[in-house]
PDB file of N, CA and C in Angstrom:
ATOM      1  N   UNK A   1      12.698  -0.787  17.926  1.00  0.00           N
ATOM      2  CA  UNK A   1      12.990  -1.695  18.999  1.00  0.00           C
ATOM      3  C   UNK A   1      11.780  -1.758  19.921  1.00  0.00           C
ATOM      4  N   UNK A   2      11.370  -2.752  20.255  1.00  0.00           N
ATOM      5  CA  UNK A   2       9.757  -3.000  21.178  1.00  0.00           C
ATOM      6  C   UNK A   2      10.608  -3.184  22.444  1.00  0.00           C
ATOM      7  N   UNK A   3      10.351  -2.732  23.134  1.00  0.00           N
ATOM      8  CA  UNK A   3      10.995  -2.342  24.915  1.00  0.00           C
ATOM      9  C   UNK A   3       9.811  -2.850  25.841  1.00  0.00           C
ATOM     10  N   UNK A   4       9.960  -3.772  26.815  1.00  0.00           N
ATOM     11  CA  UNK A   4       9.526  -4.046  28.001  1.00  0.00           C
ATOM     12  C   UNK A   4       8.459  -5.355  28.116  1.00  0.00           C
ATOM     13  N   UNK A   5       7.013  -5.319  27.777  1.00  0.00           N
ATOM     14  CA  UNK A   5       6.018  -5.876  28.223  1.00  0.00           C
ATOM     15  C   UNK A   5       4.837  -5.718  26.297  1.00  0.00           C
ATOM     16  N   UNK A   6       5.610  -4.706  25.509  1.00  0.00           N
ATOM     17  CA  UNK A   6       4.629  -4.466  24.628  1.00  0.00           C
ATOM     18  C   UNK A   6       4.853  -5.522  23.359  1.00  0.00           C
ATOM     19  N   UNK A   7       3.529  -5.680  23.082  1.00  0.00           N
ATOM     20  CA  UNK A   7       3.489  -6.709  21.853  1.00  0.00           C
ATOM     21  C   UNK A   7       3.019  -6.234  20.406  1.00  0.00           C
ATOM     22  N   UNK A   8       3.075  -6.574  19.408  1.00  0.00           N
ATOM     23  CA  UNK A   8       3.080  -5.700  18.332  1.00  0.00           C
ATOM     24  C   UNK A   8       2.278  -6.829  17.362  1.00  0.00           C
ATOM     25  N   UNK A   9       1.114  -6.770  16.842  1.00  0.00           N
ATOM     26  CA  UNK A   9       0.550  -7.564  15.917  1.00  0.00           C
ATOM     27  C   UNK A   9       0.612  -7.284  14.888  1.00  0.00           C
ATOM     28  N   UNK A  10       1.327  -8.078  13.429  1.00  0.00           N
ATOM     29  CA  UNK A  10       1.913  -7.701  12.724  1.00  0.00           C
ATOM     30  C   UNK A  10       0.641  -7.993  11.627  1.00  0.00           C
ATOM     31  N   UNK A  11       1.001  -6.925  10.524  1.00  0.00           N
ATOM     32  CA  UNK A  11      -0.506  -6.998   9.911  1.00  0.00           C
ATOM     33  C   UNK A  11      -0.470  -8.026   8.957  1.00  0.00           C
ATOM     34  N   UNK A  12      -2.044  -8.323   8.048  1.00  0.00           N
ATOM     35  CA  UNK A  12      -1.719  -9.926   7.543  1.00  0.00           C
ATOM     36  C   UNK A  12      -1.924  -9.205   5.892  1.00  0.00           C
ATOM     37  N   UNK A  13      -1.135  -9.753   5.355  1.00  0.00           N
ATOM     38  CA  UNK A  13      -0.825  -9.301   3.628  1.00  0.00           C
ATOM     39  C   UNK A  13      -2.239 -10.100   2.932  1.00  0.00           C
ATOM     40  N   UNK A  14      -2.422  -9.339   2.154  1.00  0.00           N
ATOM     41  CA  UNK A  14      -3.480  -9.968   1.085  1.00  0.00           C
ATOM     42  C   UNK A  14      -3.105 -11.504   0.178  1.00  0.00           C
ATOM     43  N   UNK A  15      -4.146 -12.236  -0.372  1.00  0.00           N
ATOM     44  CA  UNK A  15      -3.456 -12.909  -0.968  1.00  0.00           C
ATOM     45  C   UNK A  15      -4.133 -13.050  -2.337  1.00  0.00           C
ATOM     46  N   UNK A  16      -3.909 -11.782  -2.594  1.00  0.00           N
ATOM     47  CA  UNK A  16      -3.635 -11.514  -4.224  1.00  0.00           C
ATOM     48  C   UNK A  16      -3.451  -9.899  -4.693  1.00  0.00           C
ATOM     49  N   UNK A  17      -2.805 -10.203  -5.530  1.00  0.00           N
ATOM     50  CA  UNK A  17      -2.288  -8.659  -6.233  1.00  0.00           C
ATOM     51  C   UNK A  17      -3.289  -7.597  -6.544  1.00  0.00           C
ATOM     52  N   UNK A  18      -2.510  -6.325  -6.233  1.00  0.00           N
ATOM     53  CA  UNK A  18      -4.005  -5.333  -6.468  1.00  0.00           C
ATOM     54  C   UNK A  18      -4.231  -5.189  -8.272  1.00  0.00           C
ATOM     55  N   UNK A  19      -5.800  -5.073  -8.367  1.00  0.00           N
ATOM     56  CA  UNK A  19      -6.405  -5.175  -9.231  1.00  0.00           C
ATOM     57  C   UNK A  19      -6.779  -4.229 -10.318  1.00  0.00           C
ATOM     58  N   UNK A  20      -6.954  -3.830 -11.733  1.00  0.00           N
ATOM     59  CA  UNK A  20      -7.330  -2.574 -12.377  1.00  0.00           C
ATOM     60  C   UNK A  20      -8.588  -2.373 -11.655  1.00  0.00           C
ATOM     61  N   UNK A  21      -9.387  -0.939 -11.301  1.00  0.00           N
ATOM     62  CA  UNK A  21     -10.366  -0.794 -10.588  1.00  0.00           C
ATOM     63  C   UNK A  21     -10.745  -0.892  -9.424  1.00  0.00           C
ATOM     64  N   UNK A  22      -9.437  -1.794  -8.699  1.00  0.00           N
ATOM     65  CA  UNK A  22     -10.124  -1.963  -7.251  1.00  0.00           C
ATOM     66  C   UNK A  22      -9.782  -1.029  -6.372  1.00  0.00           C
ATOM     67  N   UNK A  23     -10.820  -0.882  -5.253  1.00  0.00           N
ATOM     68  CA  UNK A  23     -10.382   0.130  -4.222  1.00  0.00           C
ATOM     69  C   UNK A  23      -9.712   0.095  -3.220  1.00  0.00           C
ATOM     70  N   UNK A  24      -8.765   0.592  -3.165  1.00  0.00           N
ATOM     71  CA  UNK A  24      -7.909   1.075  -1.983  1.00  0.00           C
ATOM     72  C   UNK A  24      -7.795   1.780  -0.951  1.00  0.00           C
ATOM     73  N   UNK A  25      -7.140   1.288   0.534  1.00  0.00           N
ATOM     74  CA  UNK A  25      -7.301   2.310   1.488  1.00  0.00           C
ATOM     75  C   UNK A  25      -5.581   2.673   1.924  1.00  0.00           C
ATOM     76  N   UNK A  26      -5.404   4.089   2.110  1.00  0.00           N
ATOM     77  CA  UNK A  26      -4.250   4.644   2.552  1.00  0.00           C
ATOM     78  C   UNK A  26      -4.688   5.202   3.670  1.00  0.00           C
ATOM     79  N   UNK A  27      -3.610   4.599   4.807  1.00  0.00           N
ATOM     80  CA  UNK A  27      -3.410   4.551   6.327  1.00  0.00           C
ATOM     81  C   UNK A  27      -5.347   4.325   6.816  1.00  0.00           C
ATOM     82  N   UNK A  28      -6.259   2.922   5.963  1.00  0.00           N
ATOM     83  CA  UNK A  28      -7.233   3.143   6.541  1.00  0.00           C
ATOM     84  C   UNK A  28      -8.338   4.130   5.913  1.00  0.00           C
ATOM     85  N   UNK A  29      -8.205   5.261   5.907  1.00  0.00           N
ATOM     86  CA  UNK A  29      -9.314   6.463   5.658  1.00  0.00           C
ATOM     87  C   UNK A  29      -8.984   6.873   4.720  1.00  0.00           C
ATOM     88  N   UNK A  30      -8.302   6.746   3.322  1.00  0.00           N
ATOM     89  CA  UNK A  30      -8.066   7.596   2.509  1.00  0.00           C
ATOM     90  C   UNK A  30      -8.099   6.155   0.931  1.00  0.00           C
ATOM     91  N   UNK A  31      -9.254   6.688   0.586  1.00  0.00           N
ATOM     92  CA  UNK A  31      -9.699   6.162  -0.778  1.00  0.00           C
ATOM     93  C   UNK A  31      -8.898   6.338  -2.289  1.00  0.00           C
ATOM     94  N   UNK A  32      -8.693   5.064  -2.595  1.00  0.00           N
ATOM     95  CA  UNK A  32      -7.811   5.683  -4.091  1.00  0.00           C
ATOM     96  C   UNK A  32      -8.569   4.335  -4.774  1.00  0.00           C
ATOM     97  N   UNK A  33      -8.321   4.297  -6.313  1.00  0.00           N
ATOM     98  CA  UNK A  33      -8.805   3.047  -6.646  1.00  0.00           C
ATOM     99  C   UNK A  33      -7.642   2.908  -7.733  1.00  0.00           C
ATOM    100  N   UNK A  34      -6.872   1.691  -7.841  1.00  0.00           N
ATOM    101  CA  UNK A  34      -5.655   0.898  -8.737  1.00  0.00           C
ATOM    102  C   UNK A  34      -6.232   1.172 -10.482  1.00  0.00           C
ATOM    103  N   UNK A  35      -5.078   1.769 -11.300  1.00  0.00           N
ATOM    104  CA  UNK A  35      -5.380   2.045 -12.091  1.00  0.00           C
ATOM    105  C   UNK A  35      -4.746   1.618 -13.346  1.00  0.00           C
ATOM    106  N   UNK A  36      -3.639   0.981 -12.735  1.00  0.00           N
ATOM    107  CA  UNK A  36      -2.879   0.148 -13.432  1.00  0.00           C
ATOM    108  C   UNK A  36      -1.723  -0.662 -12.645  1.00  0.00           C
ATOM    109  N   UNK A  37      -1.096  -1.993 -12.705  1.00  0.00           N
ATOM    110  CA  UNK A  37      -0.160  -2.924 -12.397  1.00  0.00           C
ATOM    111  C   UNK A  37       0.545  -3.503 -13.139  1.00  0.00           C
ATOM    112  N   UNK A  38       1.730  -3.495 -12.807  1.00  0.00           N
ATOM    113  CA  UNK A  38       2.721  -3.889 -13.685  1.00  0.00           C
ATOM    114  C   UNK A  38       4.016  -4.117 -13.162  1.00  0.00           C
ATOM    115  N   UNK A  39       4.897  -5.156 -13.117  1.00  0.00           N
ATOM    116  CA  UNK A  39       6.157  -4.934 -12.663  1.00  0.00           C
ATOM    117  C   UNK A  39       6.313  -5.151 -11.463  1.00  0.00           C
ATOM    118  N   UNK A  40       5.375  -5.813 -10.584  1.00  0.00           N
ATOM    119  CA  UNK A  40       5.247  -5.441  -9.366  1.00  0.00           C
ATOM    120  C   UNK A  40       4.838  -4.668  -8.455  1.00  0.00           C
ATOM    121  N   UNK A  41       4.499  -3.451  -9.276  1.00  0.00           N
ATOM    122  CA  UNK A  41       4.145  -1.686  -8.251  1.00  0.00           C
ATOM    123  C   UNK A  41       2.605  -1.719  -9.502  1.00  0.00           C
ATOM    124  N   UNK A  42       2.251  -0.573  -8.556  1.00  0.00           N
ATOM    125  CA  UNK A  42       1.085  -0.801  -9.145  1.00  0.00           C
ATOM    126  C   UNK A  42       0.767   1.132  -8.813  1.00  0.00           C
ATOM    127  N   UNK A  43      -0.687   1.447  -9.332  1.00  0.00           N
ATOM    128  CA  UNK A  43      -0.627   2.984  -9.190  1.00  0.00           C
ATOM    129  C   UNK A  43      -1.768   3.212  -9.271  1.00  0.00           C
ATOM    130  N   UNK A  44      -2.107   4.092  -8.395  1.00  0.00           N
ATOM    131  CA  UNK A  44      -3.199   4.683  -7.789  1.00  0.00           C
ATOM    132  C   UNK A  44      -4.023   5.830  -7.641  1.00  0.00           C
ATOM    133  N   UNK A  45      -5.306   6.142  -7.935  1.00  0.00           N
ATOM    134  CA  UNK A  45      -5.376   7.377  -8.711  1.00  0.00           C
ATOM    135  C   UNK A  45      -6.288   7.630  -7.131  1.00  0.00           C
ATOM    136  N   UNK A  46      -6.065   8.834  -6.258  1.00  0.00           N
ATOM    137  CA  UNK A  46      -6.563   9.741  -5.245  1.00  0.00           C
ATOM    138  C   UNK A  46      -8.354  10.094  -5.654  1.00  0.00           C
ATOM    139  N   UNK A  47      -8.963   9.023  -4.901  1.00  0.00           N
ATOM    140  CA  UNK A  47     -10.588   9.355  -4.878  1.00  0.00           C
ATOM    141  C   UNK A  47     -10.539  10.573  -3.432  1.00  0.00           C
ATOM    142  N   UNK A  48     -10.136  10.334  -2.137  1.00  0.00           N
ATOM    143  CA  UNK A  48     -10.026  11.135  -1.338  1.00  0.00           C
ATOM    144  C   UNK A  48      -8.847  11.791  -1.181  1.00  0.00           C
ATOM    145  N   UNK A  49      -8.908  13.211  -1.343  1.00  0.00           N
ATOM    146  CA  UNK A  49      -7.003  14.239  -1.485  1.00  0.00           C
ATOM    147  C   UNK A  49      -6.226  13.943  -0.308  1.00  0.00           C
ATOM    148  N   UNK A  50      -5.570  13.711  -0.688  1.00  0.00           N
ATOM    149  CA  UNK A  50      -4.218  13.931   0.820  1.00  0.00           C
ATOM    150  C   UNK A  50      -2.908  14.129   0.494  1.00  0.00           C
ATOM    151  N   UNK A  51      -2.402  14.187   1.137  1.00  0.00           N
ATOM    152  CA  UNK A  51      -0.986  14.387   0.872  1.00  0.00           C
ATOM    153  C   UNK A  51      -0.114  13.563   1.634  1.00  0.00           C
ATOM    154  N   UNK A  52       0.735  12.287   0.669  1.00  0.00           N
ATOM    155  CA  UNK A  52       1.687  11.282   1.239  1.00  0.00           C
ATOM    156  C   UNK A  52       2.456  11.426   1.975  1.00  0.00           C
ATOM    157  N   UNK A  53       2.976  12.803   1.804  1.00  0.00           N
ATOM    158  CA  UNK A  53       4.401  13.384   2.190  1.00  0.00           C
ATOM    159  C   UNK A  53       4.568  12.661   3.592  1.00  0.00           C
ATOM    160  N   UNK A  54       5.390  11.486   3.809  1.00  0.00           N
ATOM    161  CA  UNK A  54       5.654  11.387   4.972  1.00  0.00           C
ATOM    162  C   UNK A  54       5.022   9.925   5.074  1.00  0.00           C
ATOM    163  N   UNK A  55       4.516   9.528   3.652  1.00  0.00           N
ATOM    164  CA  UNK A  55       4.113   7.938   4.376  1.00  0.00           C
ATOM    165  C   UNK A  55       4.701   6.852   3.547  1.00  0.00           C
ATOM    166  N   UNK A  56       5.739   7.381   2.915  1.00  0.00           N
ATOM    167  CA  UNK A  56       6.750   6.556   2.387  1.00  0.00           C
ATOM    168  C   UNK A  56       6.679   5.074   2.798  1.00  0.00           C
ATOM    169  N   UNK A  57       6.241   3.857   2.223  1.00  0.00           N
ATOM    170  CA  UNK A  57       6.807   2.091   3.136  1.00  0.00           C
ATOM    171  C   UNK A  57       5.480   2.038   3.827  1.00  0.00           C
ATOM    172  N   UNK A  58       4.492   2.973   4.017  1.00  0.00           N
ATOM    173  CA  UNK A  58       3.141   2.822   5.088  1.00  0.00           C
ATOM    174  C   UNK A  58       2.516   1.858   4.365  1.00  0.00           C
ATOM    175  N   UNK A  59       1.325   1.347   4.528  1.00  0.00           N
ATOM    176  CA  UNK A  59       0.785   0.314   4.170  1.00  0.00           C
ATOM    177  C   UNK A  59      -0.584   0.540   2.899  1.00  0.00           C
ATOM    178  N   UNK A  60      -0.805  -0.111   2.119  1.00  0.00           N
ATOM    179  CA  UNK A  60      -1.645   0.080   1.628  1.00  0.00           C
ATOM    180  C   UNK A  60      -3.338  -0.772   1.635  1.00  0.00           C
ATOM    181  N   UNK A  61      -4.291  -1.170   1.596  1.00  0.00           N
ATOM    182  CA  UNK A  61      -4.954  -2.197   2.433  1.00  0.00           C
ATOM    183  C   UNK A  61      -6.298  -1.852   1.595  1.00  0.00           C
ATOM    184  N   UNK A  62      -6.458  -3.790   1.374  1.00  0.00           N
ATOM    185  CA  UNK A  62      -7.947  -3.833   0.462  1.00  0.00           C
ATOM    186  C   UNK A  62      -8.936  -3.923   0.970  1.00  0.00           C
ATOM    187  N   UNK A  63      -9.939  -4.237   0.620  1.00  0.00           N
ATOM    188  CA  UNK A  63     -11.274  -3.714   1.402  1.00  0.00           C
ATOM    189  C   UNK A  63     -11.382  -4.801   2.566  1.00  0.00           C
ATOM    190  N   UNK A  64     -11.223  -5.726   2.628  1.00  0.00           N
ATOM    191  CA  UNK A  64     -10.939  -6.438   3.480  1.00  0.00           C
ATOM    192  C   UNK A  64     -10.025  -6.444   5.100  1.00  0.00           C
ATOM    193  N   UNK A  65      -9.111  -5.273   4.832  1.00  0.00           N
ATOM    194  CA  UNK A  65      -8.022  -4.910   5.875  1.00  0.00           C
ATOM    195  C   UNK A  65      -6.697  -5.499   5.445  1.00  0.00           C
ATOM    196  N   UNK A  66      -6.595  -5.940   4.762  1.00  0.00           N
ATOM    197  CA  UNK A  66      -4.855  -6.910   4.435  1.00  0.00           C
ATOM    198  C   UNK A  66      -4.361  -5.464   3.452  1.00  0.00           C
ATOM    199  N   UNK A  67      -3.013  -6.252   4.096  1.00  0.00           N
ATOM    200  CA  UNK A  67      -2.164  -5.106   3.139  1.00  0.00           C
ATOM    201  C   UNK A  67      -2.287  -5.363   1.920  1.00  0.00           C
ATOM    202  N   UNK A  68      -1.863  -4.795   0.816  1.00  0.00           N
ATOM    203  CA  UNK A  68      -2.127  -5.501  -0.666  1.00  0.00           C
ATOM    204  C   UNK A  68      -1.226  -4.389  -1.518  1.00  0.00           C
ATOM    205  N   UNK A  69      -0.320  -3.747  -0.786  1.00  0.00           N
ATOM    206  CA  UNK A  69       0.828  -3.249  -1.451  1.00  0.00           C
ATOM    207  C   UNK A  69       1.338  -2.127   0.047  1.00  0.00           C
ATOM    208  N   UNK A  70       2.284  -1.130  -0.979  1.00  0.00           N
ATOM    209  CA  UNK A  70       2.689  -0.088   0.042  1.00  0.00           C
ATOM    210  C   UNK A  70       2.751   1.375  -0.633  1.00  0.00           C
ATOM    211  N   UNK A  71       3.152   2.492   0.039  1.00  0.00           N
ATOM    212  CA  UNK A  71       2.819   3.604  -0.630  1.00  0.00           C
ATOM    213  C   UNK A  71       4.739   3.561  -1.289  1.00  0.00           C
ATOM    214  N   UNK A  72       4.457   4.456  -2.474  1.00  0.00           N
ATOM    215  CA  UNK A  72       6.479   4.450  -2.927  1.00  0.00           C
ATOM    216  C   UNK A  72       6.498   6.209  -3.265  1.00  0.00           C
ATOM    217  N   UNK A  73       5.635   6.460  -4.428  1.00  0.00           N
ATOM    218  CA  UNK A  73       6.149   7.619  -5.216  1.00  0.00           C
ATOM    219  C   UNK A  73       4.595   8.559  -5.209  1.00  0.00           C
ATOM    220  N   UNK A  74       4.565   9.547  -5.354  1.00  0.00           N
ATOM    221  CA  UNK A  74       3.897  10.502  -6.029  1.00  0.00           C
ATOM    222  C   UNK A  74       3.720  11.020  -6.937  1.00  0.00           C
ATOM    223  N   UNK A  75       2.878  11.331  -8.026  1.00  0.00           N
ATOM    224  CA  UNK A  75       2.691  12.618  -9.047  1.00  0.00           C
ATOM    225  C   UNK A  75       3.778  14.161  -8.216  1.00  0.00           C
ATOM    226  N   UNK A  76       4.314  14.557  -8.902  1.00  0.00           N
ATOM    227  CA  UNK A  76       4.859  15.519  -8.288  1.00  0.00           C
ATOM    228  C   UNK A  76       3.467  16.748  -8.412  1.00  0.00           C
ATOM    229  N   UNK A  77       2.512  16.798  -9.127  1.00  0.00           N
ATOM    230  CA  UNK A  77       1.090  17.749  -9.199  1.00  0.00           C
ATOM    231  C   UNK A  77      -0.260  17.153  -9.776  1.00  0.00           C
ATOM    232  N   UNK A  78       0.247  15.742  -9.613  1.00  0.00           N
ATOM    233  CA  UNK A  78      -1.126  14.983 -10.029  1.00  0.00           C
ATOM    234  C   UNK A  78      -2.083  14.433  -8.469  1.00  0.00           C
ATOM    235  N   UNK A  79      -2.817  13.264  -8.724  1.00  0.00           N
ATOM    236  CA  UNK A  79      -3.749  12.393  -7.569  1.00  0.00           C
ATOM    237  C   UNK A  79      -2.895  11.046  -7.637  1.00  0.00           C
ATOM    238  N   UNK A  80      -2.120  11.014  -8.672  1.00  0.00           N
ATOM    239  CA  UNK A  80      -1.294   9.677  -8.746  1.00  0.00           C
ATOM    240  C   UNK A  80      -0.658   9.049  -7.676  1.00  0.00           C
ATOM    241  N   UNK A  81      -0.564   7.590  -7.251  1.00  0.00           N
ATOM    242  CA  UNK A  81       0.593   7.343  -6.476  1.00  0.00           C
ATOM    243  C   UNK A  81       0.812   5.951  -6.416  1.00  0.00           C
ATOM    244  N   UNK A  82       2.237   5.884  -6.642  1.00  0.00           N
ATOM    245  CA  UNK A  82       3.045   4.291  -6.717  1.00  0.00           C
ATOM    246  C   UNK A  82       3.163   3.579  -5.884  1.00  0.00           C
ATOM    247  N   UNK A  83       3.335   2.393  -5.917  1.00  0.00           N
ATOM    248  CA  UNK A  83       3.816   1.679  -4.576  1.00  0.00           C
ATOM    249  C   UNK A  83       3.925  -0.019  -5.339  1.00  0.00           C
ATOM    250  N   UNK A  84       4.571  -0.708  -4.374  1.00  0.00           N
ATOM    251  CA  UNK A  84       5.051  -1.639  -4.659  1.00  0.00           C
ATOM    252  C   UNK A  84       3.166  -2.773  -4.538  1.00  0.00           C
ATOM    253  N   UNK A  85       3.875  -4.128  -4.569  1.00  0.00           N
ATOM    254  CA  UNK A  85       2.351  -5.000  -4.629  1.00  0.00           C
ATOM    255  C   UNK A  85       3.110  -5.382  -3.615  1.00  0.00           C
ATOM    256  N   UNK A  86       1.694  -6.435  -3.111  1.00  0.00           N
ATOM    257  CA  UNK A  86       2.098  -7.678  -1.956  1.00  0.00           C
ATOM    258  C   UNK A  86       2.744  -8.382  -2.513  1.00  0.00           C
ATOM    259  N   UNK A  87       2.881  -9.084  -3.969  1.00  0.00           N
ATOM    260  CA  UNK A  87       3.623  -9.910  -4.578  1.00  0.00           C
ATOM    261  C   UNK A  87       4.928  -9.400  -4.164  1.00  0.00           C
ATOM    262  N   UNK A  88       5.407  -8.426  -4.677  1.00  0.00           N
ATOM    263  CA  UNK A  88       6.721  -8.036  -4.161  1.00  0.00           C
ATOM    264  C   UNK A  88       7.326  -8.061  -2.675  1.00  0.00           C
ATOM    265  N   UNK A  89       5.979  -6.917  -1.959  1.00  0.00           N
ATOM    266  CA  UNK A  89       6.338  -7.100  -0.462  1.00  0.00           C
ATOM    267  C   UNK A  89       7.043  -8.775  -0.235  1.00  0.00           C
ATOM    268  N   UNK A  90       6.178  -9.491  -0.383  1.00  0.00           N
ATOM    269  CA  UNK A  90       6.401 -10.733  -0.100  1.00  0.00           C
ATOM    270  C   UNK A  90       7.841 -11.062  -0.892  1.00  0.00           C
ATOM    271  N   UNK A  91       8.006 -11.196  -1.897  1.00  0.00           N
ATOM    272  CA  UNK A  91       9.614 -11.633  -2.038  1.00  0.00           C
ATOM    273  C   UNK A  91      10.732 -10.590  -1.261  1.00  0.00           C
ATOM    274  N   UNK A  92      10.359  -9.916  -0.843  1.00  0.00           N
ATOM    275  CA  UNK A  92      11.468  -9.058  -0.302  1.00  0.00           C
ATOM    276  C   UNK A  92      11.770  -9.484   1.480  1.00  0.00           C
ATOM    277  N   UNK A  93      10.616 -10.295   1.846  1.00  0.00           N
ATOM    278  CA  UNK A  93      10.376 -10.748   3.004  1.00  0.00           C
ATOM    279  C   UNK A  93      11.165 -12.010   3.322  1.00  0.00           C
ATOM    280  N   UNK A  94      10.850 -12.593   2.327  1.00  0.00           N
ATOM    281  CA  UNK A  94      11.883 -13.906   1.886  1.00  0.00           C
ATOM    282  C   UNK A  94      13.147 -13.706   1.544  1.00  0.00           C
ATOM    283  N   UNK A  95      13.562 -12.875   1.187  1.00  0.00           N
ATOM    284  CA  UNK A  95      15.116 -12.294   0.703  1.00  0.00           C
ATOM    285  C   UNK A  95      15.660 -11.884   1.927  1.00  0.00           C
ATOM    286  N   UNK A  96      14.907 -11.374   3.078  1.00  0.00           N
ATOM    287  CA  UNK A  96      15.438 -10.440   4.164  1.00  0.00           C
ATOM    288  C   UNK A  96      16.339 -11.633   4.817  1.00  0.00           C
TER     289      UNK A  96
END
C-alpha cells in the first residue's frame, strides 16, 4: 500500500525474450548469463555467487535496465536459476 505523498516508478519490461547466452542482472549487481528458454521461464547459470534465498518474484534485468524476466526456482546445490520471461510476465499482467 503507497501511503501519503510517495510515488513509485514502475519499472519498464524489455521488449524481447531472454536469449541463449545473454547476460543477466539479479537485483542489478549480480551477473548470470541465460542458458536455456523454453516454455516461457528461462534459466540461468550464476557468473557472480549469491544466494536467492529471499528474492523470489524480484526482477530480473538486461543490459539495458528493463526487466526481461523474474527470479522463480533454484538448483537446490548448483549456480542454476529459473524464472519466468517477460513474455509471460506480460500475459499475466493482462490476465490480472
Amino acid at each position: 500500500m503507497i501511503q501519503g505523498n510517495s510515488e513509485v516508478t514502475p519499472l519498464e519490461l524489455a521488449d524481447h525474450e531472454p536469449r541463449v547466452n545473454e547476460w543477466v542482472w539479479v537485483r542489478g549487481k549480480y551477473r548470470a548469463k541465460v542458458v536455456r528458454v523454453k516454455y516461457g521461464t528461462f534459466i540461468m547459470q550464476q557468473h557472480d555467487r549469491f544466494e536467492p534465498m529471499g528474492m523470489s518474484g524480484g526482477p530480473i534485468f538486461d543490459a539495458s535496465g528493463k526487466v526481461i524476466g523474474n527470479i522463480g526456482t533454484k538448483e537446490p546445490d548448483g549456480d542454476l536459476i529459473g524464472g519466468a520471461t517477460v513474455g509471460t510476465i506480460r500475459k499475466l499482467i493482462a490476465n490480472y
